[in-house]
PDB file of N, CA and C in Angstrom:
ATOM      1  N   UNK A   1    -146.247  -7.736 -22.116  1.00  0.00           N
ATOM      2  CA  UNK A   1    -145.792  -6.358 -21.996  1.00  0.00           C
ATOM      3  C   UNK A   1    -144.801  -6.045 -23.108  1.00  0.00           C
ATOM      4  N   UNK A   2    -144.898  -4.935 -23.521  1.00  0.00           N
ATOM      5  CA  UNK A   2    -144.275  -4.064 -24.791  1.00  0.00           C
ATOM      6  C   UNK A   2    -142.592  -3.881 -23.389  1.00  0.00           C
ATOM      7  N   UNK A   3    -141.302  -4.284 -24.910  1.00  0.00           N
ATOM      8  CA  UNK A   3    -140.535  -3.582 -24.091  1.00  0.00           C
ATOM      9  C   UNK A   3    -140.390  -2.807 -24.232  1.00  0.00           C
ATOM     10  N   UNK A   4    -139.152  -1.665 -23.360  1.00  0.00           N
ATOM     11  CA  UNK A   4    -139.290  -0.602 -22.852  1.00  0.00           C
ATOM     12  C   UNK A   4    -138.667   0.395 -24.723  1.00  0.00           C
ATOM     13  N   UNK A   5    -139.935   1.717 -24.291  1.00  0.00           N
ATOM     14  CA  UNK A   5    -139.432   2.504 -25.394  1.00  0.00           C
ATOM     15  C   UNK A   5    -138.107   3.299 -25.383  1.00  0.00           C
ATOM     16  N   UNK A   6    -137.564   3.571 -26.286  1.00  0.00           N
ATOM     17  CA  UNK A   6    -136.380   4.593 -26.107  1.00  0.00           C
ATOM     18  C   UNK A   6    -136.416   5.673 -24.975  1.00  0.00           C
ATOM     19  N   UNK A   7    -138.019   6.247 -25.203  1.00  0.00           N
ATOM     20  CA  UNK A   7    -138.062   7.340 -23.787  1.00  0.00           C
ATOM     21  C   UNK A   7    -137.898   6.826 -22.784  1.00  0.00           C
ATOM     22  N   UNK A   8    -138.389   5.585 -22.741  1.00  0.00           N
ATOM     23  CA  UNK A   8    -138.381   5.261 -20.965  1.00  0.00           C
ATOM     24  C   UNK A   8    -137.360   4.743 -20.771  1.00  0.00           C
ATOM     25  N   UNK A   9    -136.460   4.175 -21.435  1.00  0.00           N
ATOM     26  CA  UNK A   9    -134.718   3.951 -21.425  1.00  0.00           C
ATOM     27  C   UNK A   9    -134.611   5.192 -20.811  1.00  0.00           C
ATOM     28  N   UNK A  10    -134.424   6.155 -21.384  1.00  0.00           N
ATOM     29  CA  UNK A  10    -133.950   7.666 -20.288  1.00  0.00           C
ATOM     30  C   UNK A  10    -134.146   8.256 -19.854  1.00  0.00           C
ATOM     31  N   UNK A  11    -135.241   7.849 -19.401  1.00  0.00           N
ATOM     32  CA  UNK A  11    -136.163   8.297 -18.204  1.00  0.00           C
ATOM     33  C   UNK A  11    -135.658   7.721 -17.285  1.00  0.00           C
ATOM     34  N   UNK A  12    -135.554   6.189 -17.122  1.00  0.00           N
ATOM     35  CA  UNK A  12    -135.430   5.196 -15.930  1.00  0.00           C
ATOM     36  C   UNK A  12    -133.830   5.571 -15.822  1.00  0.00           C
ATOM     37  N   UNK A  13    -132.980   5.600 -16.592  1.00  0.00           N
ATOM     38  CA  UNK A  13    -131.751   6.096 -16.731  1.00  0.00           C
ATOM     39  C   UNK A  13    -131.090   7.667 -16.162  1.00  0.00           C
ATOM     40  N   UNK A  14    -132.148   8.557 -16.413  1.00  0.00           N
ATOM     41  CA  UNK A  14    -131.800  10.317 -16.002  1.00  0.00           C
ATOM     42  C   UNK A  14    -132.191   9.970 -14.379  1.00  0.00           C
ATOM     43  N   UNK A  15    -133.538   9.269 -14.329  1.00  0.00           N
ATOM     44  CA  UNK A  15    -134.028   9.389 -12.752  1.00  0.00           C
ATOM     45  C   UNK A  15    -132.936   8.546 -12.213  1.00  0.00           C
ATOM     46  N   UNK A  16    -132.799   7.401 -12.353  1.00  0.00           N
ATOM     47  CA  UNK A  16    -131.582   6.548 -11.866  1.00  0.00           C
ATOM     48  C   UNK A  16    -130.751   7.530 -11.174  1.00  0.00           C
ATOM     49  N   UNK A  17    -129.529   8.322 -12.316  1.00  0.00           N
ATOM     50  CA  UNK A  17    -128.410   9.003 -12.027  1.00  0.00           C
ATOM     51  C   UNK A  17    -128.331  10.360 -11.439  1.00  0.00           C
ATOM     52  N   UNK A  18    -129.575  11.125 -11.625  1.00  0.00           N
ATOM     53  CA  UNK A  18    -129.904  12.021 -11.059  1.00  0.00           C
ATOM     54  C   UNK A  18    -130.340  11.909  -9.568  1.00  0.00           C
ATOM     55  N   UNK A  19    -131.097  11.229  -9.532  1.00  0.00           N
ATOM     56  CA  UNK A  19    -132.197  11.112  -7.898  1.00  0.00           C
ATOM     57  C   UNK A  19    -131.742   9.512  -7.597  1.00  0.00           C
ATOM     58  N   UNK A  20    -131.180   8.764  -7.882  1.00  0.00           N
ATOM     59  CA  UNK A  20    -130.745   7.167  -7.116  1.00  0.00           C
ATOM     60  C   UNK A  20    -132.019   6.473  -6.862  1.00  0.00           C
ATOM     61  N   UNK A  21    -133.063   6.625  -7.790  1.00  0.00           N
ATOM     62  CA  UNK A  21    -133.909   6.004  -7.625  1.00  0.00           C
ATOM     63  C   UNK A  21    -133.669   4.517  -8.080  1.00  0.00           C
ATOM     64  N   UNK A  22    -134.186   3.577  -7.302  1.00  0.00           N
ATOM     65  CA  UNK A  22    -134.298   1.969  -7.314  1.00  0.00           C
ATOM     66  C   UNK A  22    -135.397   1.610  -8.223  1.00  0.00           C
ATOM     67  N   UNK A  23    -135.238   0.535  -9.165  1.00  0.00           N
ATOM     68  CA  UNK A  23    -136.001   0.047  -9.832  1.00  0.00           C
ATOM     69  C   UNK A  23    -137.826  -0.208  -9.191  1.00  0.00           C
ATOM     70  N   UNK A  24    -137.816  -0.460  -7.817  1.00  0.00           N
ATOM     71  CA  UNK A  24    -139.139  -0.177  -6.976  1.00  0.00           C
ATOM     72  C   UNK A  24    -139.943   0.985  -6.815  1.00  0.00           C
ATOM     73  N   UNK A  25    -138.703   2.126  -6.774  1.00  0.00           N
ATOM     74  CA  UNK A  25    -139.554   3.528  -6.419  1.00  0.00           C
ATOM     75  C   UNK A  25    -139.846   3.563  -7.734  1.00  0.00           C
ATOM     76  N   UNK A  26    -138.993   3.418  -9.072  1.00  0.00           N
ATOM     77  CA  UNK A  26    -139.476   4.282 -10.640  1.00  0.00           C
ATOM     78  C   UNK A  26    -141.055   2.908 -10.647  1.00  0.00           C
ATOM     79  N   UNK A  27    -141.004   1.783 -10.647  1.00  0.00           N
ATOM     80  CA  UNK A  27    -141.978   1.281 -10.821  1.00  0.00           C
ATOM     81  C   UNK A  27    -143.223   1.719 -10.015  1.00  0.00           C
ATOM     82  N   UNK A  28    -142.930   2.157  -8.624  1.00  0.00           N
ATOM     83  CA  UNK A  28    -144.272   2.971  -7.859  1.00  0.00           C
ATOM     84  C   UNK A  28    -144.882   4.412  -8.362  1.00  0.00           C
ATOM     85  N   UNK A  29    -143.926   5.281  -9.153  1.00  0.00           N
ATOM     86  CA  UNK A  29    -144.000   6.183  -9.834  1.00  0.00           C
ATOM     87  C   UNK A  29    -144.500   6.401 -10.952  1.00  0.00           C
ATOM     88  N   UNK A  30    -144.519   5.532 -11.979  1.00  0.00           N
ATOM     89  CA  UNK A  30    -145.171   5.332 -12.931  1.00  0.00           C
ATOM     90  C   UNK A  30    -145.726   3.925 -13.527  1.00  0.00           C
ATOM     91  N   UNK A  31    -147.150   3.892 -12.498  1.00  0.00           N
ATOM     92  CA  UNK A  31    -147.563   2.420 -12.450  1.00  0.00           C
ATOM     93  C   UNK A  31    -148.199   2.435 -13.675  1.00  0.00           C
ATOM     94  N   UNK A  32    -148.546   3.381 -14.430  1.00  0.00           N
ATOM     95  CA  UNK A  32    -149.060   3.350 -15.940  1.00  0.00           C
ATOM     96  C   UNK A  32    -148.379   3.260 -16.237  1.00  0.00           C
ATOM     97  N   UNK A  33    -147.050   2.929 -16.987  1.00  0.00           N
ATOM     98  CA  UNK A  33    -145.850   2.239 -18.039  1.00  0.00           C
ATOM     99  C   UNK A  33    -146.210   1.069 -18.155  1.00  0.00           C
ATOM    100  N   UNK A  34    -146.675   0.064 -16.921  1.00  0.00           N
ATOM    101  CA  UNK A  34    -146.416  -1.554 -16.909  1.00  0.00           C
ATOM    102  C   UNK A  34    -145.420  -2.172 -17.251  1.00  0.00           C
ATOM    103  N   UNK A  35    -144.078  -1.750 -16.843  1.00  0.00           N
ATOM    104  CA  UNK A  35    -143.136  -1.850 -16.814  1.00  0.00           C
ATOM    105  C   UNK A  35    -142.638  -3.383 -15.994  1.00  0.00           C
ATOM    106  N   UNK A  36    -141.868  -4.220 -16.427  1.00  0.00           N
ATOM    107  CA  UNK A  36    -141.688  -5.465 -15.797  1.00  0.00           C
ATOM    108  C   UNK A  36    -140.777  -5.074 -14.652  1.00  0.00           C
ATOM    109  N   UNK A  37    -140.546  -5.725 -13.580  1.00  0.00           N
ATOM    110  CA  UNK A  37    -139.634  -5.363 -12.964  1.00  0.00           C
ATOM    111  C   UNK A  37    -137.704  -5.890 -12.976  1.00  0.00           C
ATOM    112  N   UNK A  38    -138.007  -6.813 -13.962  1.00  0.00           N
ATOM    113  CA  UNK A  38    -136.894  -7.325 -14.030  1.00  0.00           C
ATOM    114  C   UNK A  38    -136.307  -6.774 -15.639  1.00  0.00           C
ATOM    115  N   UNK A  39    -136.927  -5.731 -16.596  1.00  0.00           N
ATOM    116  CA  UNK A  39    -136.780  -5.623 -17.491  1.00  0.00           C
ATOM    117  C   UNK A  39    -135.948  -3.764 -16.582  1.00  0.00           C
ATOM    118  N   UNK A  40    -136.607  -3.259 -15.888  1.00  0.00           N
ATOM    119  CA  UNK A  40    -135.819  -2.241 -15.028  1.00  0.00           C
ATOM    120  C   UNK A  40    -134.818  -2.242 -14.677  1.00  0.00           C
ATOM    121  N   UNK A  41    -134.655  -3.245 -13.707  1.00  0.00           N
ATOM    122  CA  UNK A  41    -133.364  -4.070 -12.991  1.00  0.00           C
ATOM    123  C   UNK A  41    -132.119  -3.996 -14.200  1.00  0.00           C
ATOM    124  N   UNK A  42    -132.582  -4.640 -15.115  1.00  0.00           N
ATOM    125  CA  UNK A  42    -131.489  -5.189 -15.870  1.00  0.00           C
ATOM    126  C   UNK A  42    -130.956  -3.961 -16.759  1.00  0.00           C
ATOM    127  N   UNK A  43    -132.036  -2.474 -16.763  1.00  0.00           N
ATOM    128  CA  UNK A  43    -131.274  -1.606 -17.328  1.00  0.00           C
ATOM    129  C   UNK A  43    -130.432  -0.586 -16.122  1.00  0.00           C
ATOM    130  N   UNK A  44    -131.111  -0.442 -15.064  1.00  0.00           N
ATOM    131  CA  UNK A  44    -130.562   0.311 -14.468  1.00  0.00           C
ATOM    132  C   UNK A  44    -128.871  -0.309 -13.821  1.00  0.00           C
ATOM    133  N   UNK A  45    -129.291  -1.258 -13.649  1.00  0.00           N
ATOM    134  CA  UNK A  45    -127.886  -2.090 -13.369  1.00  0.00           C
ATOM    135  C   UNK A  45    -126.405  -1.801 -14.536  1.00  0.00           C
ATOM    136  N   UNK A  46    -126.787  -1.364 -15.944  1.00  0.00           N
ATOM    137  CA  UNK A  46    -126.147  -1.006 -16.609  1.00  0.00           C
ATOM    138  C   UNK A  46    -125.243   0.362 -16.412  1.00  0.00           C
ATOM    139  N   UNK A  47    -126.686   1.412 -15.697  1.00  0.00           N
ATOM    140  CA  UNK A  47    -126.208   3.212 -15.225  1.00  0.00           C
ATOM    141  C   UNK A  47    -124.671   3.084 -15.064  1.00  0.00           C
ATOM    142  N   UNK A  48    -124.313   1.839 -13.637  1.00  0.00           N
ATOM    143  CA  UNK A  48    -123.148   2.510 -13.389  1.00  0.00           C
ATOM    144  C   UNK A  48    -122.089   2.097 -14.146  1.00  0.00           C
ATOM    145  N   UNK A  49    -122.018   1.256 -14.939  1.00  0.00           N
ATOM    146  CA  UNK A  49    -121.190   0.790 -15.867  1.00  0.00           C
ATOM    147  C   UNK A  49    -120.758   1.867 -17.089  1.00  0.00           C
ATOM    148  N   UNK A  50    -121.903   2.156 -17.109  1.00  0.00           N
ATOM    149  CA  UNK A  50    -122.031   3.416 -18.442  1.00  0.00           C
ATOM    150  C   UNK A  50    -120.935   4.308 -17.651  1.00  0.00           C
ATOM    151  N   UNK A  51    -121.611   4.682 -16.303  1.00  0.00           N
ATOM    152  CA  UNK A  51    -120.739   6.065 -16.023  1.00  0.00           C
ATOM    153  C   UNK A  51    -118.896   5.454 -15.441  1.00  0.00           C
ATOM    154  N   UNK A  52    -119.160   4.556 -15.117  1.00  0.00           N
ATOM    155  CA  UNK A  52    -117.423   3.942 -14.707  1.00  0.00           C
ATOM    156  C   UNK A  52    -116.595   4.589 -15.874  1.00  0.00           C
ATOM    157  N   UNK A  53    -116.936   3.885 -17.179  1.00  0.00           N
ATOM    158  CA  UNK A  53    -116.404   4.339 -18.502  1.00  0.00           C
ATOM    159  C   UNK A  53    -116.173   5.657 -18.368  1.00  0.00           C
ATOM    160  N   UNK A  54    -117.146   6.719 -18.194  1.00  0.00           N
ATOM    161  CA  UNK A  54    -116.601   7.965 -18.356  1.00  0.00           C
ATOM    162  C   UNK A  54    -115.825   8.597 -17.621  1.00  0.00           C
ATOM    163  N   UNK A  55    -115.219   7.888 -16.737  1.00  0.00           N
ATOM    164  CA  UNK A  55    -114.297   8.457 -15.796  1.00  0.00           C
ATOM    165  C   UNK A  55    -112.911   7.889 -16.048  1.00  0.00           C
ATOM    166  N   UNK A  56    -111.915   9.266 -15.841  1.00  0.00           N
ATOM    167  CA  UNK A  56    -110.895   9.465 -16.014  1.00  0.00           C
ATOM    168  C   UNK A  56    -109.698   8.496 -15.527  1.00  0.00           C
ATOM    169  N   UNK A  57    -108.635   7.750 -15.526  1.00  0.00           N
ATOM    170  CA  UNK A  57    -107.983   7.628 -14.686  1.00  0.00           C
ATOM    171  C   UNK A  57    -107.161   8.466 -13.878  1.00  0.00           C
ATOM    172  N   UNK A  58    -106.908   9.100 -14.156  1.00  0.00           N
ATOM    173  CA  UNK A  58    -106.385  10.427 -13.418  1.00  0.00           C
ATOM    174  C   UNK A  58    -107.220  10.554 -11.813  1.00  0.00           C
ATOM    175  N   UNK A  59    -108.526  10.749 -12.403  1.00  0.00           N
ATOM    176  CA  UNK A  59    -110.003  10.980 -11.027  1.00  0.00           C
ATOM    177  C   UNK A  59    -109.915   9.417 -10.734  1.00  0.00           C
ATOM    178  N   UNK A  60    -110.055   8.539 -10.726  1.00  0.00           N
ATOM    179  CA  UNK A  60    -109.527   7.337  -9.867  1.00  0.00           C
ATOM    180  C   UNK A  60    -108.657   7.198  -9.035  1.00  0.00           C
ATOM    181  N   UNK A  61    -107.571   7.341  -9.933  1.00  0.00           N
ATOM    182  CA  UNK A  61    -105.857   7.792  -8.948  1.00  0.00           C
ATOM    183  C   UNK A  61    -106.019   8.562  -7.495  1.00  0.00           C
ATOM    184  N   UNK A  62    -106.775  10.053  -8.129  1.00  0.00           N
ATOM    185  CA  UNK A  62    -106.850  10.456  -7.294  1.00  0.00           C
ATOM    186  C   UNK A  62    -107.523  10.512  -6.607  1.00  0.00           C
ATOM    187  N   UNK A  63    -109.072   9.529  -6.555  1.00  0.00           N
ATOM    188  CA  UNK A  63    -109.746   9.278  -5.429  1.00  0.00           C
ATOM    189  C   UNK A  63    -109.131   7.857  -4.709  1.00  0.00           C
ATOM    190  N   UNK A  64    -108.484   7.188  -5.036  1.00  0.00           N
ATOM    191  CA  UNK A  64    -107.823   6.321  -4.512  1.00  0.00           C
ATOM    192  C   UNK A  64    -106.393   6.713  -3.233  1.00  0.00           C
ATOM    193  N   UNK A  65    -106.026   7.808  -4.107  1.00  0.00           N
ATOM    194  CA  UNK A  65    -104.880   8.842  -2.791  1.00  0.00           C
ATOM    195  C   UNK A  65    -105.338   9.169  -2.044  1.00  0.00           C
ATOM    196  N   UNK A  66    -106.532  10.009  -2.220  1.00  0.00           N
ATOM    197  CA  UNK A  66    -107.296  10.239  -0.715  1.00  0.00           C
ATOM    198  C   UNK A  66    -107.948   9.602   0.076  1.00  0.00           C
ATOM    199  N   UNK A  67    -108.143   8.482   0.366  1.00  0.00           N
ATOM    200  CA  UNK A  67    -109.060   7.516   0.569  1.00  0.00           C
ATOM    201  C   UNK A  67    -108.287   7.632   2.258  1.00  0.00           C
ATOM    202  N   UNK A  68    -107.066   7.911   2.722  1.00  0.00           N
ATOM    203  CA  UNK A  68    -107.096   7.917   3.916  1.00  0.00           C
ATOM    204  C   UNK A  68    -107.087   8.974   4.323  1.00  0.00           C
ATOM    205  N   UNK A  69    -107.407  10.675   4.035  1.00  0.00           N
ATOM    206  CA  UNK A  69    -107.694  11.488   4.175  1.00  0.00           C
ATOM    207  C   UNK A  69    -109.092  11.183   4.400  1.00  0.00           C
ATOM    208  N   UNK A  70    -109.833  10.568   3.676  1.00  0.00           N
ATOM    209  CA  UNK A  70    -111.404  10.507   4.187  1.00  0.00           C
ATOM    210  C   UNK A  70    -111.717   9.677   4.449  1.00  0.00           C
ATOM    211  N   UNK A  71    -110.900   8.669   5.267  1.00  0.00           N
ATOM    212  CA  UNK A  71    -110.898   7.652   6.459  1.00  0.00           C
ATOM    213  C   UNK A  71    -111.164   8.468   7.560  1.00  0.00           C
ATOM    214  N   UNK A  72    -109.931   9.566   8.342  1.00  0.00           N
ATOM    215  CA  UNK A  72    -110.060  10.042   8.989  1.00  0.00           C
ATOM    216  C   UNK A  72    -111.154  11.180   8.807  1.00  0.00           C
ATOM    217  N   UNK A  73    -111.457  11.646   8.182  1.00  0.00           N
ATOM    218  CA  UNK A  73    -112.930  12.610   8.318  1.00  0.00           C
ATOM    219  C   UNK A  73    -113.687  11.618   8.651  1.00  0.00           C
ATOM    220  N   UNK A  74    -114.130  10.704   8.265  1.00  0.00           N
ATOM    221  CA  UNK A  74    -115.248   9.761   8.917  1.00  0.00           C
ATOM    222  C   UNK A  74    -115.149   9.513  10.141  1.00  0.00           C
ATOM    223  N   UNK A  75    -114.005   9.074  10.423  1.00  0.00           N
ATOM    224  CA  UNK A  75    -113.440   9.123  11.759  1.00  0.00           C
ATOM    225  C   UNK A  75    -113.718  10.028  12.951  1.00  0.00           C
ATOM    226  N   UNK A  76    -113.069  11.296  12.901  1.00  0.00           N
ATOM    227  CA  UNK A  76    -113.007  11.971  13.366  1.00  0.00           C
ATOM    228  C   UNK A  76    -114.652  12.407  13.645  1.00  0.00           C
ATOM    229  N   UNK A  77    -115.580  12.216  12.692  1.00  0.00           N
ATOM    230  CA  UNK A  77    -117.304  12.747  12.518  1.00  0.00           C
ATOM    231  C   UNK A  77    -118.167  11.499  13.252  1.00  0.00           C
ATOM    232  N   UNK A  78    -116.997  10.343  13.875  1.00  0.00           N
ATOM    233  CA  UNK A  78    -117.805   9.013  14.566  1.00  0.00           C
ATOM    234  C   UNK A  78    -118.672   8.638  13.795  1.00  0.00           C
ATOM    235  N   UNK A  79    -118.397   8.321  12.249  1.00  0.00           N
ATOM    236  CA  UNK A  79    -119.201   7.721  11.202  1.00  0.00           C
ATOM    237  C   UNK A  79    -120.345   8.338  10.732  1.00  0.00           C
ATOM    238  N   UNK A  80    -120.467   9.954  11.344  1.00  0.00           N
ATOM    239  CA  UNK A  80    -121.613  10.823  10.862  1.00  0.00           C
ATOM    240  C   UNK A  80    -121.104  10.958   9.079  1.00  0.00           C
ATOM    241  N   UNK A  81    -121.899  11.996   8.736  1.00  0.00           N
ATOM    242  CA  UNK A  81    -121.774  12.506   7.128  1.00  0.00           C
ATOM    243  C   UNK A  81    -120.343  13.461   7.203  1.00  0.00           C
ATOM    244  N   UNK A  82    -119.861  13.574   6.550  1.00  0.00           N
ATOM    245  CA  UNK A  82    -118.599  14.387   6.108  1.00  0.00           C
ATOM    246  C   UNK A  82    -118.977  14.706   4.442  1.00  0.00           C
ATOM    247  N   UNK A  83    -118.042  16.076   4.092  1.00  0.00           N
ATOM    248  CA  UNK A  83    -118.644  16.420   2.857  1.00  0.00           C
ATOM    249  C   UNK A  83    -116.998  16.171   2.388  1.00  0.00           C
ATOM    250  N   UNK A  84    -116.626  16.127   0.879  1.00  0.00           N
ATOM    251  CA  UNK A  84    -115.441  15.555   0.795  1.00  0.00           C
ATOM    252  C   UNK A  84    -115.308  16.054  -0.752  1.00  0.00           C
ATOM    253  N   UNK A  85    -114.422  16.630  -1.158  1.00  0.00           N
ATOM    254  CA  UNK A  85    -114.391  16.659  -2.702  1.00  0.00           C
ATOM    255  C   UNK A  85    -112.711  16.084  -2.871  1.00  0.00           C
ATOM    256  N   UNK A  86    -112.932  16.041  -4.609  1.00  0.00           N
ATOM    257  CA  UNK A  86    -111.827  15.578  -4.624  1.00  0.00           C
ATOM    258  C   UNK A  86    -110.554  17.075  -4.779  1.00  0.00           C
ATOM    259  N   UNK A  87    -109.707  16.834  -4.675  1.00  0.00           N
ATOM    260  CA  UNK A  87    -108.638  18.005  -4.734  1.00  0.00           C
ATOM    261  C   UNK A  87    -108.100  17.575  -5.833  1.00  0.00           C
TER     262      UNK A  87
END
């Protein structure tokens, strides 16, 4: 197998970060690539690293302050969904 072209780097990469697709669903999706599965793995595993970097410390800080503010929303929702932004 050919490795992966530049397009399909950001392809597997946009679908990744966009839709949370798993290296299984993009491989069920486009079974014409012939895509290895461990050649997937090893890029998508990169996504969140890429995006860690682009985040601020500031937006850390402050998702780290709230973290018991949205303890108790979970809480309070008996571990249902709660919607939560940062302030």
């Amino acid at each position: 197998m050919a490795p992966l072209s530049y397009d399909d780097k950001i392809l597997i990469r946009s679908l990744r970060l966009e839709k949370g697709w798993s290296a299984t669903r993009l491989l069920c999706e486009f079974p014409g690539r012939n895509w290895k599965k461990s050649t997937v793995c090893d890029l998508i595993k990169q996504v969140p690293l890429d995006c860690w970097d682009q985040l601020s410390q500031n937006t850390i800080n402050r998702a780290i302050d709230q973290l018991p503010k949205r303890l108790a929303m979970v809480i309070g929702a008996q571990g249902g969904h709660v919607e939560f932004y940062l302030n």
